[in-house]
N, C-alpha and C. Protein backbone atom coordinates (compact mmCIF):
# COMPACT_ATOMS: atom_id res chain seq x y z
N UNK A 1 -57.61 18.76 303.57
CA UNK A 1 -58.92 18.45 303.02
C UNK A 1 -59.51 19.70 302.40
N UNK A 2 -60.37 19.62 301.38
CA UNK A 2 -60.91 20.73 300.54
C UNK A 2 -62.36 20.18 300.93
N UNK A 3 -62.78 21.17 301.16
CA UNK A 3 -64.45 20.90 301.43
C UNK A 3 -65.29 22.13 300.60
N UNK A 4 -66.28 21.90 299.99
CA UNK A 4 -66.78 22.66 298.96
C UNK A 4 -68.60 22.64 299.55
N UNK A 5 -69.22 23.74 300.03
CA UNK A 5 -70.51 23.95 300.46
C UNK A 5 -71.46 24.47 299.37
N UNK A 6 -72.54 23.37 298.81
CA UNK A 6 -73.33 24.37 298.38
C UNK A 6 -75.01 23.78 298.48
N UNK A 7 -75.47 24.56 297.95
CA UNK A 7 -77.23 24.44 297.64
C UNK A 7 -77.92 25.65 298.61
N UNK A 8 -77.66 25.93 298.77
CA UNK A 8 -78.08 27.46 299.65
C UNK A 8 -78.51 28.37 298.92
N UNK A 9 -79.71 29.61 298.89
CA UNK A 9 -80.80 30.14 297.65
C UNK A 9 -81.37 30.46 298.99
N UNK A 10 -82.53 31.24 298.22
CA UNK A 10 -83.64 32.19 298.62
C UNK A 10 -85.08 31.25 299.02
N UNK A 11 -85.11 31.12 300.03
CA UNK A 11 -86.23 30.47 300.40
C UNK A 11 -87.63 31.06 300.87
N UNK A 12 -88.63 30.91 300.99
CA UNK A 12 -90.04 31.35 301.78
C UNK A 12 -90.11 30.72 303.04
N UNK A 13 -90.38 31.14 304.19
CA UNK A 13 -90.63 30.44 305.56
C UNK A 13 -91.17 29.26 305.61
N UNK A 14 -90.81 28.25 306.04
CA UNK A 14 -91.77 27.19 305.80
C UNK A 14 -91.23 26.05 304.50
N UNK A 15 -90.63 26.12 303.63
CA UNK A 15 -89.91 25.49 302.78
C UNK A 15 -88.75 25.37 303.17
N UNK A 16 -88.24 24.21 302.54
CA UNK A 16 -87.30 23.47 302.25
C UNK A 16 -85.83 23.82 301.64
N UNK A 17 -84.44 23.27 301.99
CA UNK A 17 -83.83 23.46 301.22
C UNK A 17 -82.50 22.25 302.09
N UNK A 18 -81.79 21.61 300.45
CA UNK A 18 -80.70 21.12 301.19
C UNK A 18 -79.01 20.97 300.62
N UNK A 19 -78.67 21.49 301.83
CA UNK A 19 -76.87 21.62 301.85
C UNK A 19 -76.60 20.83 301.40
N UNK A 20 -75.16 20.31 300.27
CA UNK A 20 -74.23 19.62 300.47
C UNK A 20 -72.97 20.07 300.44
N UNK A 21 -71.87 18.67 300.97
CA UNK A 21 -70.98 19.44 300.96
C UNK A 21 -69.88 18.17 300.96
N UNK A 22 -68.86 18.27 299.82
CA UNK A 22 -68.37 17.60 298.50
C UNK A 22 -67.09 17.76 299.57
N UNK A 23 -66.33 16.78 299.91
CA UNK A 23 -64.77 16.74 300.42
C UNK A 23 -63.62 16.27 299.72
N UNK A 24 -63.06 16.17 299.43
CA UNK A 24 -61.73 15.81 298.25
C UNK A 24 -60.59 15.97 299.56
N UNK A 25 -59.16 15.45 299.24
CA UNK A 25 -57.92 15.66 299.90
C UNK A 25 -57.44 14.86 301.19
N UNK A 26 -58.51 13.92 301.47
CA UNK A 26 -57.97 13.29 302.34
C UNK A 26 -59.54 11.99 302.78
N UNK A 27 -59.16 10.69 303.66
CA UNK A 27 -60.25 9.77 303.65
C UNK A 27 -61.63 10.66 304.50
N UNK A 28 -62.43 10.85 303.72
CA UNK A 28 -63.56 11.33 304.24
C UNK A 28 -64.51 10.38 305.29
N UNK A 29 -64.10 9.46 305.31
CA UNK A 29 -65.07 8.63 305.96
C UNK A 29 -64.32 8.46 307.28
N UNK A 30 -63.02 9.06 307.45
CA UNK A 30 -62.50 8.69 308.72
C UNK A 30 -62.65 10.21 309.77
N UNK A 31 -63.58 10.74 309.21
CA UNK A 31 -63.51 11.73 309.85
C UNK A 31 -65.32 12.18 310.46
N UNK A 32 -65.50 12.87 311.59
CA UNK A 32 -66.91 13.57 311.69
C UNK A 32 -66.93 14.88 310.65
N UNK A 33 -68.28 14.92 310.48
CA UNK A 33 -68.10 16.09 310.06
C UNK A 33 -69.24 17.12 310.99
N UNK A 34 -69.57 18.21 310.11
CA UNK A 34 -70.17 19.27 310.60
C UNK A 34 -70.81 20.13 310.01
N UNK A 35 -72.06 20.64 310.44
CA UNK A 35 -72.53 22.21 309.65
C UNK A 35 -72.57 23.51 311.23
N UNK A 36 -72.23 24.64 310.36
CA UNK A 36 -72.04 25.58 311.18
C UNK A 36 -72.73 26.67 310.58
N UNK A 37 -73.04 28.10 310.89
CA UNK A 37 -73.72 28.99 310.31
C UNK A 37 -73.56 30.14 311.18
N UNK A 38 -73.74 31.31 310.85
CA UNK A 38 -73.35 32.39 311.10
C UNK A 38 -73.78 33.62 310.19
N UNK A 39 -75.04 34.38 311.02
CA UNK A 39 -75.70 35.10 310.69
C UNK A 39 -75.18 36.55 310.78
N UNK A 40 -75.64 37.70 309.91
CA UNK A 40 -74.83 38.67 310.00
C UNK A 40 -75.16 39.65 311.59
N UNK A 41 -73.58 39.81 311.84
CA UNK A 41 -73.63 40.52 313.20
C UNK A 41 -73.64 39.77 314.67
N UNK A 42 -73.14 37.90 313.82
CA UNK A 42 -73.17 37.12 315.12
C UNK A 42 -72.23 36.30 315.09
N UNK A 43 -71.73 35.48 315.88
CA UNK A 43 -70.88 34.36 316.07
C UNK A 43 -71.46 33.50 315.15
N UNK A 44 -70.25 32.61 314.96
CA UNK A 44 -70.36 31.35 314.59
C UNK A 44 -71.18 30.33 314.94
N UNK A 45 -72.11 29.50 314.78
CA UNK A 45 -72.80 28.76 315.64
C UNK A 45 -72.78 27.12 315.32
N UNK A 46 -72.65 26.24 315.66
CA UNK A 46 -72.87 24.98 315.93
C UNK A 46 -74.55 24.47 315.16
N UNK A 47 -74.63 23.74 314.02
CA UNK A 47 -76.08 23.40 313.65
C UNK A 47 -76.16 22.19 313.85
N UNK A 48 -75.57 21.35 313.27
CA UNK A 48 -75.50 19.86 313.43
C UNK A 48 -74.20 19.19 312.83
N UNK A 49 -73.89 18.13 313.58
CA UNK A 49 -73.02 17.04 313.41
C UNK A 49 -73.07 15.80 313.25
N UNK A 50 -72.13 14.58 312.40
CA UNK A 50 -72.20 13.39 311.72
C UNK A 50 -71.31 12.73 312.17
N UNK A 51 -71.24 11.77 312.66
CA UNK A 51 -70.21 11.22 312.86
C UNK A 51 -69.78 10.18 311.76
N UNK A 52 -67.85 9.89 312.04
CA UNK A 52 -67.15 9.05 310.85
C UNK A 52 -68.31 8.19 309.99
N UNK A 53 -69.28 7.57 310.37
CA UNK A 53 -70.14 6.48 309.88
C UNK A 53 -71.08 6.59 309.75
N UNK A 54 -71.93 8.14 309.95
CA UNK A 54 -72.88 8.49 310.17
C UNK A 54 -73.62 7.74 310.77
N UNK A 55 -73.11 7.15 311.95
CA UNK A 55 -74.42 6.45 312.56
C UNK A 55 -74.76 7.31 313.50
N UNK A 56 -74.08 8.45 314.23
CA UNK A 56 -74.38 9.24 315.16
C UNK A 56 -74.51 10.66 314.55
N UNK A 57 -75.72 11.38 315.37
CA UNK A 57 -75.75 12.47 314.90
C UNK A 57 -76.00 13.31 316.38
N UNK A 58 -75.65 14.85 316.21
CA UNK A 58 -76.09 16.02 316.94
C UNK A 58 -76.85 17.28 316.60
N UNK A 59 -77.90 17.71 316.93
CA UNK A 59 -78.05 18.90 316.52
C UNK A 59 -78.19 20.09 317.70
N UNK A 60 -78.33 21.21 317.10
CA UNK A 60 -78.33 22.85 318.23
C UNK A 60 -79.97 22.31 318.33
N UNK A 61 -80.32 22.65 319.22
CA UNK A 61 -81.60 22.86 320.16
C UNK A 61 -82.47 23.52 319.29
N UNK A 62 -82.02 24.58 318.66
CA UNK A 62 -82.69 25.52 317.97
C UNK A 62 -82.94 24.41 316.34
N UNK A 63 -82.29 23.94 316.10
CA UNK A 63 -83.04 23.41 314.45
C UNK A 63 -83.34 21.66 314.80
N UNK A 64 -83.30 21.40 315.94
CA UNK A 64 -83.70 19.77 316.38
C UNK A 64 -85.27 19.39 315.78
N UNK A 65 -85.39 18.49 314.88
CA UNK A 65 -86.57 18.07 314.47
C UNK A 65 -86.85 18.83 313.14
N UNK A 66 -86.27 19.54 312.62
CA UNK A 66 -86.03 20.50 311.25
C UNK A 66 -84.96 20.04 310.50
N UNK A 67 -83.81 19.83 311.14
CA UNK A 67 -82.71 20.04 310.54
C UNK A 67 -82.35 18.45 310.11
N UNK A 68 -81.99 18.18 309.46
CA UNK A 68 -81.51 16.65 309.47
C UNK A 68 -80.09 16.23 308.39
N UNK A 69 -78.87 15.78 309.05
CA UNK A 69 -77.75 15.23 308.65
C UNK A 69 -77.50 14.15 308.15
N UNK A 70 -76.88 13.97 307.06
CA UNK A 70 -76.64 12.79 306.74
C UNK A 70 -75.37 12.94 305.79
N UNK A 71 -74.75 11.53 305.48
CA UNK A 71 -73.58 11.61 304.55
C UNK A 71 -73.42 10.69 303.56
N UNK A 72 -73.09 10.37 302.70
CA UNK A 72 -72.39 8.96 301.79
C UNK A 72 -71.11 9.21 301.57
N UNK A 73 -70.86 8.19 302.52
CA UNK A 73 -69.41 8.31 302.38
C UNK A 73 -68.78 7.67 301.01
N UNK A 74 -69.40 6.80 300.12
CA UNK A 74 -69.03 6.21 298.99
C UNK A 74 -68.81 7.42 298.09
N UNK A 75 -69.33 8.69 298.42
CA UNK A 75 -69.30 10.17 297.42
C UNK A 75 -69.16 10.75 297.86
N UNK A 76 -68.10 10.82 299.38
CA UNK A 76 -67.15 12.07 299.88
C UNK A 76 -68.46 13.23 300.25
N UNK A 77 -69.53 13.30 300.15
CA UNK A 77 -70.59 14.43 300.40
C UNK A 77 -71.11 14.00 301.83
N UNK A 78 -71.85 14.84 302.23
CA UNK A 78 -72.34 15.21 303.51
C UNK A 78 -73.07 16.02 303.16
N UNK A 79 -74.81 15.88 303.78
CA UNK A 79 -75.68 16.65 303.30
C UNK A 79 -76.54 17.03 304.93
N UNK A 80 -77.43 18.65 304.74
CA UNK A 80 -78.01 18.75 305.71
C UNK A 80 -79.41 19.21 305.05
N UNK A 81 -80.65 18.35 305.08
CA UNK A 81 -81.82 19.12 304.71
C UNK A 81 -82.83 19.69 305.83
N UNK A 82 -82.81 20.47 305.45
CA UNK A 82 -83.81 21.59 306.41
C UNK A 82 -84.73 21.92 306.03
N UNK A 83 -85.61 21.58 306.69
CA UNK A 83 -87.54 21.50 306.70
C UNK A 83 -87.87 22.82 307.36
N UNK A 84 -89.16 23.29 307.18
CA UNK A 84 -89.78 23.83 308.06
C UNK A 84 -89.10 25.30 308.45
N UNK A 85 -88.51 26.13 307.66
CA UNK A 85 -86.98 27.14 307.65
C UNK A 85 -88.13 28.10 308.30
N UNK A 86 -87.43 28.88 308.94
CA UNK A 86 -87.71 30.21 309.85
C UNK A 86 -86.77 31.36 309.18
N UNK A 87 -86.99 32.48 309.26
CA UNK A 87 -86.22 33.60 309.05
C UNK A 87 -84.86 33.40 309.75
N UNK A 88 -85.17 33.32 311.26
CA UNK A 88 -84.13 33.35 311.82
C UNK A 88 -82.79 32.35 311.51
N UNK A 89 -82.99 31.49 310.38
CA UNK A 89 -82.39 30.82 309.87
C UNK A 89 -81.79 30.51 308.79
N UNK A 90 -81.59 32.38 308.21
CA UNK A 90 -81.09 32.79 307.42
C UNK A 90 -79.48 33.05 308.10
N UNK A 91 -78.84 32.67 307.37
CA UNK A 91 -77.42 32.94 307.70
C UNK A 91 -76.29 32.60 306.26
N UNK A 92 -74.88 32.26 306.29
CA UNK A 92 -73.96 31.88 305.92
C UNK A 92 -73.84 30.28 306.78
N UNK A 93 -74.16 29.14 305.85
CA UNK A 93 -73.78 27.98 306.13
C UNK A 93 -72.15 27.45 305.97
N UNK A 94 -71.17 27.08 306.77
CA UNK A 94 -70.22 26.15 306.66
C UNK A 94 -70.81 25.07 306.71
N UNK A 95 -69.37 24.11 306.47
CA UNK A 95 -69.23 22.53 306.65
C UNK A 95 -68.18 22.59 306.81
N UNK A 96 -67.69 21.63 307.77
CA UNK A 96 -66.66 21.43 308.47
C UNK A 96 -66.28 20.19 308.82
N UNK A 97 -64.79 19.87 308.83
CA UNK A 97 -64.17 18.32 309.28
C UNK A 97 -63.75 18.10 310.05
N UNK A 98 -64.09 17.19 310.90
CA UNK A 98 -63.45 17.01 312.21
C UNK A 98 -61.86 16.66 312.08
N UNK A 99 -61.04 17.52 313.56
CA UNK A 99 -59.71 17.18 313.56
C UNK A 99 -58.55 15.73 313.77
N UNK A 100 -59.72 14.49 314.49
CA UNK A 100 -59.23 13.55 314.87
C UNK A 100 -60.29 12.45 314.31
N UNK A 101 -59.38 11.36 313.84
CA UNK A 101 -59.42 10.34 312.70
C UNK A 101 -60.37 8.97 313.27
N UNK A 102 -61.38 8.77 313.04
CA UNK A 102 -62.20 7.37 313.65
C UNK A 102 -62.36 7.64 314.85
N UNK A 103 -62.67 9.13 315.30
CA UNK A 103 -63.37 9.68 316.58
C UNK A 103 -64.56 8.91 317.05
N UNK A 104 -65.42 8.40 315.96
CA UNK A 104 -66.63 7.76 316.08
C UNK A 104 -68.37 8.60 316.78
N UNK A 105 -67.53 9.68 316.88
CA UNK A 105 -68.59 10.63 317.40
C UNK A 105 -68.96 11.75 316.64
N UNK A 106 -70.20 12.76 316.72
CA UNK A 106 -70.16 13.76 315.93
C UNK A 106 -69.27 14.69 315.86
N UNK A 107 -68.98 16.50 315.66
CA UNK A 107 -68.84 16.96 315.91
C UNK A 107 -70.07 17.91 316.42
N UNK A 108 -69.75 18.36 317.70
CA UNK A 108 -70.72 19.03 318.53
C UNK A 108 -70.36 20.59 318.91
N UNK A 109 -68.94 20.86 318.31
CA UNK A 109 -69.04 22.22 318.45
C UNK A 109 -67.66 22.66 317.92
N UNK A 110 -67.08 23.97 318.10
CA UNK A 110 -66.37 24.49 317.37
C UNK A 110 -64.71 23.81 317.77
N UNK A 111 -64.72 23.30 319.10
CA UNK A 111 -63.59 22.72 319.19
C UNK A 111 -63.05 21.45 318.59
N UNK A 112 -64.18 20.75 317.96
CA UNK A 112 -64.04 19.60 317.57
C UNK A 112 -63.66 19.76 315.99
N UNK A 113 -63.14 20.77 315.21
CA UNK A 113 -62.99 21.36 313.61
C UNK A 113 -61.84 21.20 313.38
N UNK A 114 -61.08 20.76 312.30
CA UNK A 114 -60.33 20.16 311.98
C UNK A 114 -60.02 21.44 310.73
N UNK A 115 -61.13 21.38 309.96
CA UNK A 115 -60.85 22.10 308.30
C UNK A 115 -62.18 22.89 308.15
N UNK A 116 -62.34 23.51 307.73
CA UNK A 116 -63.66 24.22 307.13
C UNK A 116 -63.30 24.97 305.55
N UNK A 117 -65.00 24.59 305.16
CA UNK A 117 -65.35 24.78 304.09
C UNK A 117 -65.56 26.00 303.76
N UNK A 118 -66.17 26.71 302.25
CA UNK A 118 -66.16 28.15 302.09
C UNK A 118 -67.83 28.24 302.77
N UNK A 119 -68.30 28.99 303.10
CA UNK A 119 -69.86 29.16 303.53
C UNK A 119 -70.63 29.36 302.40
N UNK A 120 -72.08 28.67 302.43
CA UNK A 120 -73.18 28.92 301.18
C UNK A 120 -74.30 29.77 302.00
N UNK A 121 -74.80 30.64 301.38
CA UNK A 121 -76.06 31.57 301.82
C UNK A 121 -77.27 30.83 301.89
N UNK A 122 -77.93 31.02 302.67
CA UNK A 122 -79.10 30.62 303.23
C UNK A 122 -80.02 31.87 303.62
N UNK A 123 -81.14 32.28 302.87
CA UNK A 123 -81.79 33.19 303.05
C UNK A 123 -83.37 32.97 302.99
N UNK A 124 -83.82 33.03 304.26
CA UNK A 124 -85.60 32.73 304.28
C UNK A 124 -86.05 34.16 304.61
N UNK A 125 -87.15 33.95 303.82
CA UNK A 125 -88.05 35.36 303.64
C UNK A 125 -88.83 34.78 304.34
N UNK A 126 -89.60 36.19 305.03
CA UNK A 126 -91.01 35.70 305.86
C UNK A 126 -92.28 35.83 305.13
């Protein structure tokens, strides 16, 4: 699978901005997907997850009620818009595919990754 991340830019605290992220190479709809992020000088982190049908979702504690997932699977994309951005929520965004096929669940963390995407920048000013 080829997964392609973008919409990521220079934001002000408090505004808006939203990910997508375009899959080609294999059935996208049979799979969860994922956003991940990783700020400089830190691990990888877990943001939120979609499951095959998007009827299920997960998010990190830290962007719950901000962050929000969604997908169309009729256009291979998967999108995450984020409300309400904090500094601390400047990082390098992935997207990521889950490894196992009509899982029916999100992905909830790094063990559940199958493929990953190139990362898009995400930068909030205070």
């Amino acid at each position: 699978v080829q997964l392609q991340a973008s919409g990521g830019g220079l934001v002000q605290a408090g505004g808006s901005l939203r990910l997508s992220c375009a899959a080609s190479g294999r059935t996208f709809s049979a799979y969860a997907m994922g956003w991940f992020r990783q700020a400089p000088g830190k691990e990888r982190e877990f943001v939120a997850g979609i499951s095959d049908l998007g009827i299920g979702t997960y998010y990190a504690d830290s962007v719950k009620g901000r962050f929000t997932a969604s997908r169309d699977n009729a256009k291979n994309t998967m999108y995450l818009q984020m409300n309400s951005l904090k500094p601390e929520d400047t990082a390098v965004y992935y997207c990521a595919a889950g490894s196992i096929r009509f899982k029916g669940t999100p992905i909830t963390g790094l063990r559940d990754v199958g493929a990953w995407g190139q990362g898009t920048l995400v930068t909030v000013s205070s």
